[in-house]
Protein backbone atom coordinates (compact mmCIF):
# COMPACT_ATOMS: atom_id res chain seq x y z
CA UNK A 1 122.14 91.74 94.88
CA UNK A 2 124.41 94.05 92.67
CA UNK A 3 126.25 97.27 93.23
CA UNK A 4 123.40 99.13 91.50
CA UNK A 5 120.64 97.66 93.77
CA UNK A 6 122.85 98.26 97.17
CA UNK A 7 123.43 102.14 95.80
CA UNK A 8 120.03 102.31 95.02
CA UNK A 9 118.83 100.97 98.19
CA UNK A 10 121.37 103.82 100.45
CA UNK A 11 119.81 106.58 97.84
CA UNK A 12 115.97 105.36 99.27
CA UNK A 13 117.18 105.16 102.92
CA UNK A 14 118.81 108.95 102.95
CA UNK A 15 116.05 110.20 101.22
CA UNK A 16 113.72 108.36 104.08
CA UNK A 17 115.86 109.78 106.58
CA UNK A 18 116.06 113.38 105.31
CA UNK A 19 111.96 113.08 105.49
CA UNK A 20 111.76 111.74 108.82
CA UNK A 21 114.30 114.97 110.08
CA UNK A 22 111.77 116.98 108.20
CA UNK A 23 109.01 116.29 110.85
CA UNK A 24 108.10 117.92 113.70
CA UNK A 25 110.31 117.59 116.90
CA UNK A 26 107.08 115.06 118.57
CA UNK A 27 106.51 113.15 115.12
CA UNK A 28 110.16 112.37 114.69
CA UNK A 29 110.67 111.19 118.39
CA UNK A 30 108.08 108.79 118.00
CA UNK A 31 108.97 107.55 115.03
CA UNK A 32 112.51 107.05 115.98
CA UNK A 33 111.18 104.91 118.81
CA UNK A 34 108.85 102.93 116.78
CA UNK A 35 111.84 102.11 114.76
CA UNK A 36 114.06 100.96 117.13
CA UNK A 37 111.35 98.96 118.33
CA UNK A 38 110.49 97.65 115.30
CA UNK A 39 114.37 96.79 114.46
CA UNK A 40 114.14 95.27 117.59
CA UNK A 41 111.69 93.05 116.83
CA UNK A 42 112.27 92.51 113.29
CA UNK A 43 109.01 91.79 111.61
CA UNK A 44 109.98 89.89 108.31
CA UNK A 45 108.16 92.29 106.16
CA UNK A 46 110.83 95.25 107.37
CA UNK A 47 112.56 94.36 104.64
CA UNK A 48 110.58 95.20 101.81
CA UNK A 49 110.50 98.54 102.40
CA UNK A 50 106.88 99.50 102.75
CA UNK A 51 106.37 99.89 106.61
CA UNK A 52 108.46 102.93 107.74
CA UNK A 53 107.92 104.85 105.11
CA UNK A 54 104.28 104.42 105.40
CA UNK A 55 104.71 105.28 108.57
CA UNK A 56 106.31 108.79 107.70
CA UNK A 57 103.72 108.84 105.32
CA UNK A 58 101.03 108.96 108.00
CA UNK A 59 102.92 111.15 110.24
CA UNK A 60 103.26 113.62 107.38
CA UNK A 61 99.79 113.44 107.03
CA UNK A 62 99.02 114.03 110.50
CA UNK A 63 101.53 117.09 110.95
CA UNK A 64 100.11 118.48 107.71
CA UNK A 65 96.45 118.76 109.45
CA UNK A 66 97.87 120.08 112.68
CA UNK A 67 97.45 117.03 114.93
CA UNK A 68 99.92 116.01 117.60
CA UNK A 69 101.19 112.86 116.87
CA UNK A 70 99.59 110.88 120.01
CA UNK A 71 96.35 111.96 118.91
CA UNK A 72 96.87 109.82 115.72
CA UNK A 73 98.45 107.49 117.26
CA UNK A 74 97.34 106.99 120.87
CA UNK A 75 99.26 106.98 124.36
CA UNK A 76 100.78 103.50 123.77
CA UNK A 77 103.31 104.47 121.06
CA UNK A 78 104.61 100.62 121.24
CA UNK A 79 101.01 98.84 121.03
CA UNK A 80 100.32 101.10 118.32
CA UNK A 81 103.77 99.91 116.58
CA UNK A 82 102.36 96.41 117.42
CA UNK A 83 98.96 97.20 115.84
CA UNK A 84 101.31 97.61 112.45
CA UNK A 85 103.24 94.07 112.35
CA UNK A 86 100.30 92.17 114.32
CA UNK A 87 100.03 89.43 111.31
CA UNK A 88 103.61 89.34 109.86
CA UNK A 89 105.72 86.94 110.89
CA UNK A 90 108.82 88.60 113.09
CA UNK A 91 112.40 87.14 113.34
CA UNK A 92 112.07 87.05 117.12
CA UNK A 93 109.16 84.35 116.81
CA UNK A 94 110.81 82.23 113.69
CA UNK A 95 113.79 81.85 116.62
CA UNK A 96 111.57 81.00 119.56
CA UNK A 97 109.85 78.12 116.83
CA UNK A 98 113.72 77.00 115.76
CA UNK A 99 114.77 76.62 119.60
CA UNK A 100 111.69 75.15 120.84
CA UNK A 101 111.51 72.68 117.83
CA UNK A 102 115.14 72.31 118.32
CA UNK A 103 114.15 69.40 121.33
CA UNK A 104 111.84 67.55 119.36
């Protein structure tokens, strides 16, 4: 990785920031849970830089009709975030396959 990709990649992330400030108060609460989850449970594919800001995509979308963001999104803010990772791999489960085949 070279100096041009990591400033690159800090010009993408304020830019992703500054949009998710830019949503409502409810919007941007939930999304900033859905990310710590999501850090949390570190689906591979977080990486490549497609799933939050998809996410802020839809939430933009949402806010732009008028919808509260549980409408779009349900009650279950966390099954929902689930819902969005449910066939990548995360880091959490390449662990639990390294300790368990760790005995072998």
């Amino acid at each position: 990785m070279s100096i041009h990709d990591i400033i690159e990649g800090k010009k993408q992330w304020r830019a992703h920031v500054a949009r998710v400030k830019a949503l409502p108060p409810d919007y941007r609460i939930v999304y900033q849970e859905m990310q710590r989850y999501l850090f949390k449970v570190g689906p591979v594919a977080l990486t490549d830089g497609t799933l939050l800001p998809g996410i802020v995509d839809f939430f933009e979308e949402g806010a732009a009709s008028g919808k509260g963001v549980l409408e779009l999104i349900g009650e279950d803010v966390a099954a929902f975030a689930d819902g969005l990772i449910k066939d990548t791999p995360t880091y959490a489960e390449a662990y639990q396959e390294a300790v368990g085949g760790a005995g072998d």
